[in-house]
Protein backbone atom coordinates (compact mmCIF):
# COMPACT_ATOMS: atom_id res chain seq x y z
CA UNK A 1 69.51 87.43 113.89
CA UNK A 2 67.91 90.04 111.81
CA UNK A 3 67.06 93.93 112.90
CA UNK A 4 65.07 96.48 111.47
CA UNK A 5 67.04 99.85 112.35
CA UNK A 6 70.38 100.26 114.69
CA UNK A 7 68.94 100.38 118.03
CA UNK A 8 66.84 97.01 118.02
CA UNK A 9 70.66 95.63 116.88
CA UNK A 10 72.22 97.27 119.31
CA UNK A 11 70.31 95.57 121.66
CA UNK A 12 70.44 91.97 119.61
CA UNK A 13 74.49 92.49 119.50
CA UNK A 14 74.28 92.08 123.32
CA UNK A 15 71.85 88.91 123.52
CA UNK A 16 72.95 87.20 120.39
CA UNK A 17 76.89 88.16 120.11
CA UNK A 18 77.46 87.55 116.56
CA UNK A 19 80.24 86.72 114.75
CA UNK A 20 79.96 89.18 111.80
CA UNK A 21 77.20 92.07 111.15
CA UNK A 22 76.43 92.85 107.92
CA UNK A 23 75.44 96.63 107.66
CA UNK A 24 73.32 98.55 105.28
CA UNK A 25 74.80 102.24 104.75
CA UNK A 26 71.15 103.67 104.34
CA UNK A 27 69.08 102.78 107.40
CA UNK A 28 66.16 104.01 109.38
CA UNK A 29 66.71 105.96 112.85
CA UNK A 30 70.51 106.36 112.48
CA UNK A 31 72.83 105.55 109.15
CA UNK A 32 74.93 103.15 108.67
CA UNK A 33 78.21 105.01 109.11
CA UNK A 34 77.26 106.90 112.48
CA UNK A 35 76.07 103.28 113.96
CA UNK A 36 79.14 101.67 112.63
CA UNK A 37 81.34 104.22 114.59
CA UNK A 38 79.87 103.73 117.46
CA UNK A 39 79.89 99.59 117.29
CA UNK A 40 83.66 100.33 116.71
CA UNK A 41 84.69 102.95 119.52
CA UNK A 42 82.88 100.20 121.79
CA UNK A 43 82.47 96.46 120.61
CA UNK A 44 84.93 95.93 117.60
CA UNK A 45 83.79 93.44 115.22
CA UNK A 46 83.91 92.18 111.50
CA UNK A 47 81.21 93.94 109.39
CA UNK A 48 79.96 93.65 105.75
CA UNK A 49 78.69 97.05 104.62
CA UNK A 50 75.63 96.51 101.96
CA UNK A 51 76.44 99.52 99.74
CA UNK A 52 74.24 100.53 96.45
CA UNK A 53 76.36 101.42 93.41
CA UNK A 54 76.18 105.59 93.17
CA UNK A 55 78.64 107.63 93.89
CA UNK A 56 77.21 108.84 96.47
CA UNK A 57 77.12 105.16 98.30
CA UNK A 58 81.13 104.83 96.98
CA UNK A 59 82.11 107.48 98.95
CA UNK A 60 80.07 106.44 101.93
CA UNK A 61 81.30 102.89 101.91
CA UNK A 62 84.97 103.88 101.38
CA UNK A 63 84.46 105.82 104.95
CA UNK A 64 82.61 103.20 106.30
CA UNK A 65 86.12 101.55 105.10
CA UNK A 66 88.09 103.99 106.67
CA UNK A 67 85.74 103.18 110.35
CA UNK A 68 87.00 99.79 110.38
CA UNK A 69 84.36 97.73 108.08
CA UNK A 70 85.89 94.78 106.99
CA UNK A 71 84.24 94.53 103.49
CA UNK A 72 81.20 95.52 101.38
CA UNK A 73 78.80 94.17 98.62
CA UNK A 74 76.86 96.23 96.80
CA UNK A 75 72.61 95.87 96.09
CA UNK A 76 72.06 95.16 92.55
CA UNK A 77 70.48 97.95 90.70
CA UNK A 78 69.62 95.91 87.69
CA UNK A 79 68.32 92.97 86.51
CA UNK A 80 67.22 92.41 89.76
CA UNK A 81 66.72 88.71 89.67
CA UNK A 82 69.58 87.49 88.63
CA UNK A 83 71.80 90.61 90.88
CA UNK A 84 70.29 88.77 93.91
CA UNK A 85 71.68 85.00 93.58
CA UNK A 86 74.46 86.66 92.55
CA UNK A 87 74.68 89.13 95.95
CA UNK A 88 74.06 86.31 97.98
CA UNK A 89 77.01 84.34 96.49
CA UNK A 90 78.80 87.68 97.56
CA UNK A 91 77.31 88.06 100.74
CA UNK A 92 78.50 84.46 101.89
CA UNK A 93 81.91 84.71 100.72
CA UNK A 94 82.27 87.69 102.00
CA UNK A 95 80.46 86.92 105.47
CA UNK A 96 82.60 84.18 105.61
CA UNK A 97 85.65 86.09 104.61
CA UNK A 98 85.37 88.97 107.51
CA UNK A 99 84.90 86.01 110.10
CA UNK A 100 88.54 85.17 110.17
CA UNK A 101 89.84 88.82 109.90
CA UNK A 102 91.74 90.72 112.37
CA UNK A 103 89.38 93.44 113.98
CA UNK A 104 91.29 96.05 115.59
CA UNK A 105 89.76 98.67 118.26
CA UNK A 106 89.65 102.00 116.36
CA UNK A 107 91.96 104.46 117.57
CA UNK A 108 92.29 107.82 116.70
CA UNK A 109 94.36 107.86 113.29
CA UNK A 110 98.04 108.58 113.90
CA UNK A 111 99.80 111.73 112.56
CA UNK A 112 102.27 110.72 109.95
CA UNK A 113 104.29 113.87 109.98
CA UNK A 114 107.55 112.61 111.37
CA UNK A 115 107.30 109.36 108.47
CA UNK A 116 106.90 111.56 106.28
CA UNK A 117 109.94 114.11 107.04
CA UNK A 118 111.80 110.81 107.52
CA UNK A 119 111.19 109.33 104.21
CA UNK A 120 111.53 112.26 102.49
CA UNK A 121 114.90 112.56 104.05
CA UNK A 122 115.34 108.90 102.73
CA UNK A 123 114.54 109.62 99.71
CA UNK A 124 116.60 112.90 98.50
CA UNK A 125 119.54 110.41 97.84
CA UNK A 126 116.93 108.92 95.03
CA UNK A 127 118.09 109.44 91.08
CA UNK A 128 114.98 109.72 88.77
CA UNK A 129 115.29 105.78 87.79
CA UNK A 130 113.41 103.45 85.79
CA UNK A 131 112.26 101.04 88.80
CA UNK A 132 108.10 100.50 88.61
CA UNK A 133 106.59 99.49 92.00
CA UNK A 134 103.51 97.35 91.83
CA UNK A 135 101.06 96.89 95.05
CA UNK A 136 98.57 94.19 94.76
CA UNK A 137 95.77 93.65 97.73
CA UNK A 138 92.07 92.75 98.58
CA UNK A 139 90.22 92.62 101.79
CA UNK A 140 91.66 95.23 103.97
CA UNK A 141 93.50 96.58 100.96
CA UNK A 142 91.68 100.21 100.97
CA UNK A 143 93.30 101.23 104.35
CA UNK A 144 96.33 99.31 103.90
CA UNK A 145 97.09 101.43 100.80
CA UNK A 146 95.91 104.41 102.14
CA UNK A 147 98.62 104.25 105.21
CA UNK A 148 101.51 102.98 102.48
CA UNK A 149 101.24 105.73 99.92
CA UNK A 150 100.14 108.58 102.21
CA UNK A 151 103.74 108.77 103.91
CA UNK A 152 105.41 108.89 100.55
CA UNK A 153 107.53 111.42 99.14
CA UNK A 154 106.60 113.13 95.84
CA UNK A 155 109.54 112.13 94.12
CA UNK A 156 108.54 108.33 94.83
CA UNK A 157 109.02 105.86 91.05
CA UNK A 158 106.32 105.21 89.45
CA UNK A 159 103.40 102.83 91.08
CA UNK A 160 101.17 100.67 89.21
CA UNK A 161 98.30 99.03 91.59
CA UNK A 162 95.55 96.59 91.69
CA UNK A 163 92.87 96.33 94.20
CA UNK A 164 89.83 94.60 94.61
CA UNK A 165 87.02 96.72 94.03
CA UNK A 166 83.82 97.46 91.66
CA UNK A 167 83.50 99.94 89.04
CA UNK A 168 82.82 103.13 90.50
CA UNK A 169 84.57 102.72 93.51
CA UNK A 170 88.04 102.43 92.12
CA UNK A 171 87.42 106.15 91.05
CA UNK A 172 86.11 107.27 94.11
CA UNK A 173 88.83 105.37 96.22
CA UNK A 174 91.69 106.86 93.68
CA UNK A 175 90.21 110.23 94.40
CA UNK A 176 90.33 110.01 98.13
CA UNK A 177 93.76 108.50 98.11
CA UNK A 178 94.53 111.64 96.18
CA UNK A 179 93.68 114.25 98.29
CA UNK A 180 95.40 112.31 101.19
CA UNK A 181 98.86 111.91 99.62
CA UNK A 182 101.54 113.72 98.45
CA UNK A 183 101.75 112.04 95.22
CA UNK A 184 99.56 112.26 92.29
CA UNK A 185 96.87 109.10 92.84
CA UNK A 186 94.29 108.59 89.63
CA UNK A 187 91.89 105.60 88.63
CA UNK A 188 93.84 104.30 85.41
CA UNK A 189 92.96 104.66 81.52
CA UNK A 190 93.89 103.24 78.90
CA UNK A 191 97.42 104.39 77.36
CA UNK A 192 98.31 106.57 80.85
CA UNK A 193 102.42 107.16 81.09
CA UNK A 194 103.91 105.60 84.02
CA UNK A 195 105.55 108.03 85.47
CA UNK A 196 107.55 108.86 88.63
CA UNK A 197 105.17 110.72 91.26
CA UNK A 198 102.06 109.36 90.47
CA UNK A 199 100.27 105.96 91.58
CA UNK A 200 97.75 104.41 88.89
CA UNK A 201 94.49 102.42 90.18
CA UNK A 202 93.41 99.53 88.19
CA UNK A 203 89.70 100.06 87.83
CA UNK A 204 87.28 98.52 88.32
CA UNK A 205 85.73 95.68 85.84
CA UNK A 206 89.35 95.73 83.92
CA UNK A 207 92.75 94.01 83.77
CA UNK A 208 95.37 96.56 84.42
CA UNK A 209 98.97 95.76 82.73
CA UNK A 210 102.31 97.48 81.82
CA UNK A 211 103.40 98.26 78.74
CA UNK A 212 106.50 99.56 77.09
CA UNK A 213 107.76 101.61 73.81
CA UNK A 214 110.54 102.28 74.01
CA UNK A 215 111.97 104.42 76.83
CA UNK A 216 108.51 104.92 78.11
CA UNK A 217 105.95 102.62 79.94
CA UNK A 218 102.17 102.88 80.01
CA UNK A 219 99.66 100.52 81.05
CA UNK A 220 97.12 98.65 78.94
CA UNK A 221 93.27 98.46 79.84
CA UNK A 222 91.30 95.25 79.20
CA UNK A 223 88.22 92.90 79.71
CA UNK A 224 89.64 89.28 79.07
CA UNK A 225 88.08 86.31 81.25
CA UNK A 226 88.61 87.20 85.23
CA UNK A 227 91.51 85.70 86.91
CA UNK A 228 91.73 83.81 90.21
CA UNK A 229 87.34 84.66 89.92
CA UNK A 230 88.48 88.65 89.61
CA UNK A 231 88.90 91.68 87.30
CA UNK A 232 90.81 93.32 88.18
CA UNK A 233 93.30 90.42 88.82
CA UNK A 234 96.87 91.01 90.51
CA UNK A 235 98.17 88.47 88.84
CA UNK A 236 97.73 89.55 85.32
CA UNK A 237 99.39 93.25 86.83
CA UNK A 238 102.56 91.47 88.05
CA UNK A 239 103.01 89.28 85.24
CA UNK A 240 103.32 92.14 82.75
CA UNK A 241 105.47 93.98 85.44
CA UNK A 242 107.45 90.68 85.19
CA UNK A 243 107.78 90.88 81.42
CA UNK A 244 108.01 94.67 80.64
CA UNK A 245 110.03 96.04 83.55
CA UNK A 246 111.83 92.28 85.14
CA UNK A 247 114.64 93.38 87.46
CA UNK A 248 113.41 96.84 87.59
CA UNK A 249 110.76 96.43 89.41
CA UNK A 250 109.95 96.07 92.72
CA UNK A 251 106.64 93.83 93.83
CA UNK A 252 104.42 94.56 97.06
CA UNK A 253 101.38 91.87 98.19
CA UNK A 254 99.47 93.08 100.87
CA UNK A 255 96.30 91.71 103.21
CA UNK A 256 93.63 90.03 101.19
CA UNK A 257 91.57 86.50 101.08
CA UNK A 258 92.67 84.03 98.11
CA UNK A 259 95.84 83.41 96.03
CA UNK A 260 95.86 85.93 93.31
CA UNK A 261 98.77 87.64 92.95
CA UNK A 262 100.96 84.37 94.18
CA UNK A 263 101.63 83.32 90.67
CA UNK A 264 102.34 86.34 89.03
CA UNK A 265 104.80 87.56 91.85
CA UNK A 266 106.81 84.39 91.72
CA UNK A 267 106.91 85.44 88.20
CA UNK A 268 108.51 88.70 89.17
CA UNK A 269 110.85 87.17 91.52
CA UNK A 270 112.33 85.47 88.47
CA UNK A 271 112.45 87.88 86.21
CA UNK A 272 114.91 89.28 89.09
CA UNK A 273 112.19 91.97 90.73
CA UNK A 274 112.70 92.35 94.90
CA UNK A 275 109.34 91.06 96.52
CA UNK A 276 107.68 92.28 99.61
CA UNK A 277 104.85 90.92 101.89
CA UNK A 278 102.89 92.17 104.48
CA UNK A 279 103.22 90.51 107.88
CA UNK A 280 100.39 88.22 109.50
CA UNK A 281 99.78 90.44 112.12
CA UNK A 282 99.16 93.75 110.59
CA UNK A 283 96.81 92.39 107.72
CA UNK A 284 93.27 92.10 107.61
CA UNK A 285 92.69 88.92 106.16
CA UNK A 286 96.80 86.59 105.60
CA UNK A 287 95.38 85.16 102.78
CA UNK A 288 96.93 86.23 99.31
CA UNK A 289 100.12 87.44 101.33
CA UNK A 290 100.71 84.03 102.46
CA UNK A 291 99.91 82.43 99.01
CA UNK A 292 102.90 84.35 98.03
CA UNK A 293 105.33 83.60 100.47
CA UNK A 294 104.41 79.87 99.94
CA UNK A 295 104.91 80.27 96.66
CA UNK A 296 108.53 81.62 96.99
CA UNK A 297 108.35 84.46 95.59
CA UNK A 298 108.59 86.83 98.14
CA UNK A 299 112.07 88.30 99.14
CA UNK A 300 110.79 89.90 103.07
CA UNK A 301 108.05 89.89 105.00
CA UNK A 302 107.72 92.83 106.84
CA UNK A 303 104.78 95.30 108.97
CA UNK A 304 102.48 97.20 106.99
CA UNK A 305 104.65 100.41 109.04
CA UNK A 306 107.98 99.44 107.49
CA UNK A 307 107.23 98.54 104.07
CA UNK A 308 107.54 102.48 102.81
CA UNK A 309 110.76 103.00 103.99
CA UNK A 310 111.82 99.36 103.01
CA UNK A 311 110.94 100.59 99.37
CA UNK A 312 112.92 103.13 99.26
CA UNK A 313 115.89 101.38 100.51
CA UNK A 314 115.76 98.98 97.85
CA UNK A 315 114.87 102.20 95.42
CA UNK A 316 117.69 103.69 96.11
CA UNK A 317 120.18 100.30 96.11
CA UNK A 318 118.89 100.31 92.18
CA UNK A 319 119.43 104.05 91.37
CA UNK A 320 122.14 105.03 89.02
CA UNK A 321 125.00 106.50 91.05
């Protein structure tokens, strides 16, 4: 079923009960956003935003994000002819992708407060150490991030992440994150210090890995062939966590469609990093998650909820006493 503005789909919703919507931000009558709220507060179900690429429609999708959308593609803005076949590739995938994801009722966001006095109290016991953490996810991955790093404590190691997501909205999602969290959150460049306090975002359209000289590590920027169909990849992130950093790192694989990351975590695993997954039931999509546990190289699998504190744990069981 097709519909022209929000409140002939409203009414098609009812008679045709779709699977999946898909959900342009800029509509007639009532915008995207406001209609997907609504669908959300009263009929959960998966939907694709169609997003165009200006900042102004990064920010927009990364709330429509935020609502509960499962996904988004965005409208080619050049080359027209060629952008389409390739947006309806996307659109399919993707369409296909959000019909076997877990769509939750939205509830009014929780306060994190109390996780956040109680990890803070966790983490007073940790030394300044060496230890890089490295977060790899996809679909779902934007709000799964957002509830891991905003309970963290500012004196957290060093976190190197890669997430699947366009140019421009890697910088607008690093920004957000930002303001929400305690520590420092910034869309990667080339040469940036790894340093405790501060979580670097792979962006978009380039390969994030680490680096070291020396005492001090620093990630690398670049445009080689995608991985696993994507750049950024995950797996080109953890396997130069698994040959700069080895047992002093620690790995995290959270809700997202595919395998990548599966590979380069088992590499992790035996370079003697500690692994963790994010349970079936609080992801999204148990796609890239599962790849990894399959693959052995995941040490627990645990709730989205428990993997902060679980990190520190194991932070602080590698800290110099």
């Amino acid at each position: 079923g097709s519909a022209p503005d929000p409140y002939v789909a409203r009414d098609k919703i009812k008679t045709l009960n779709p699977d999946v919507l898909t959900l342009d931000v800029e509509m007639p009558k009532m915008d995207g956003l406001t209609f997907l709220q609504k669908l959300m507060a009263s009929r959960p179900m998966p939907v694709v935003m169609v997003s165009s690429l200006t900042e102004r429609g990064a920010a927009t999708t990364l709330q429509a994000l935020e609502s509960g959308a499962v996904d988004f593609v965005t409208k080619p803005t050049v080359d027209i002819q060629h952008g389409l076949s390739d947006l309806a590739e996307q659109i399919t995938s993707k369409v296909k992708i959000a019909a076997q994801a877990a769509v939750k009722k939205r509830i009014a966001p929780v306060d994190c407060a109390d996780r956040i006095k109680a990890l803070a109290a966790q983490s007073a016991m940790i030394k300044t150490t060496d230890t890089i953490i490295a977060i790899g996810a996809s679909t779902g991955g934007t709000e799964a991030l957002r509830e891991l790093l905003e309970v963290l404590p500012p004196n957290t190691p060093p976190i190197i992440m890669t997430q699947h997501m366009p140019e421009r909205f890697t910088k607008s999602f690093a920004d957000r994150l930002n303001e929400l969290c305690q520590i420092q959150v910034k869309e990667a460049r080339e040469g940036d210090s790894v340093i405790p306090g501060q979580a670097l975002l792979a962006p978009g359209n380039y390969h994030m890995e680490l680096r070291r000289s020396g005492a001090r590590y620093y990630v690398s920027l670049n445009q080689e062939p995608p991985m696993n169909r994507h750049r950024p990849s995950v797996d080109a992130m953890f396997r130069s966590v698994a040959r700069y950093a080895g047992g002093n790192s620690l790995g995290v694989i959270l809700t997202g469609m595919g395998n990548d990351g599966a590979a380069g975590m088992l590499e992790m695993k035996k370079a003697g990093a500690f692994n963790l997954a994010q349970d079936e039931t609080s992801c999204v999509v148990f796609g890239m998650p599962k790849e990894a546990i399959k693959a052995g190289g995941v040490d627990k699998v645990l709730p989205l909820t428990e993997i902060p504190s679980a990190l520190l744990s194991q932070v602080r069981m590698m800290s110099p006493h």
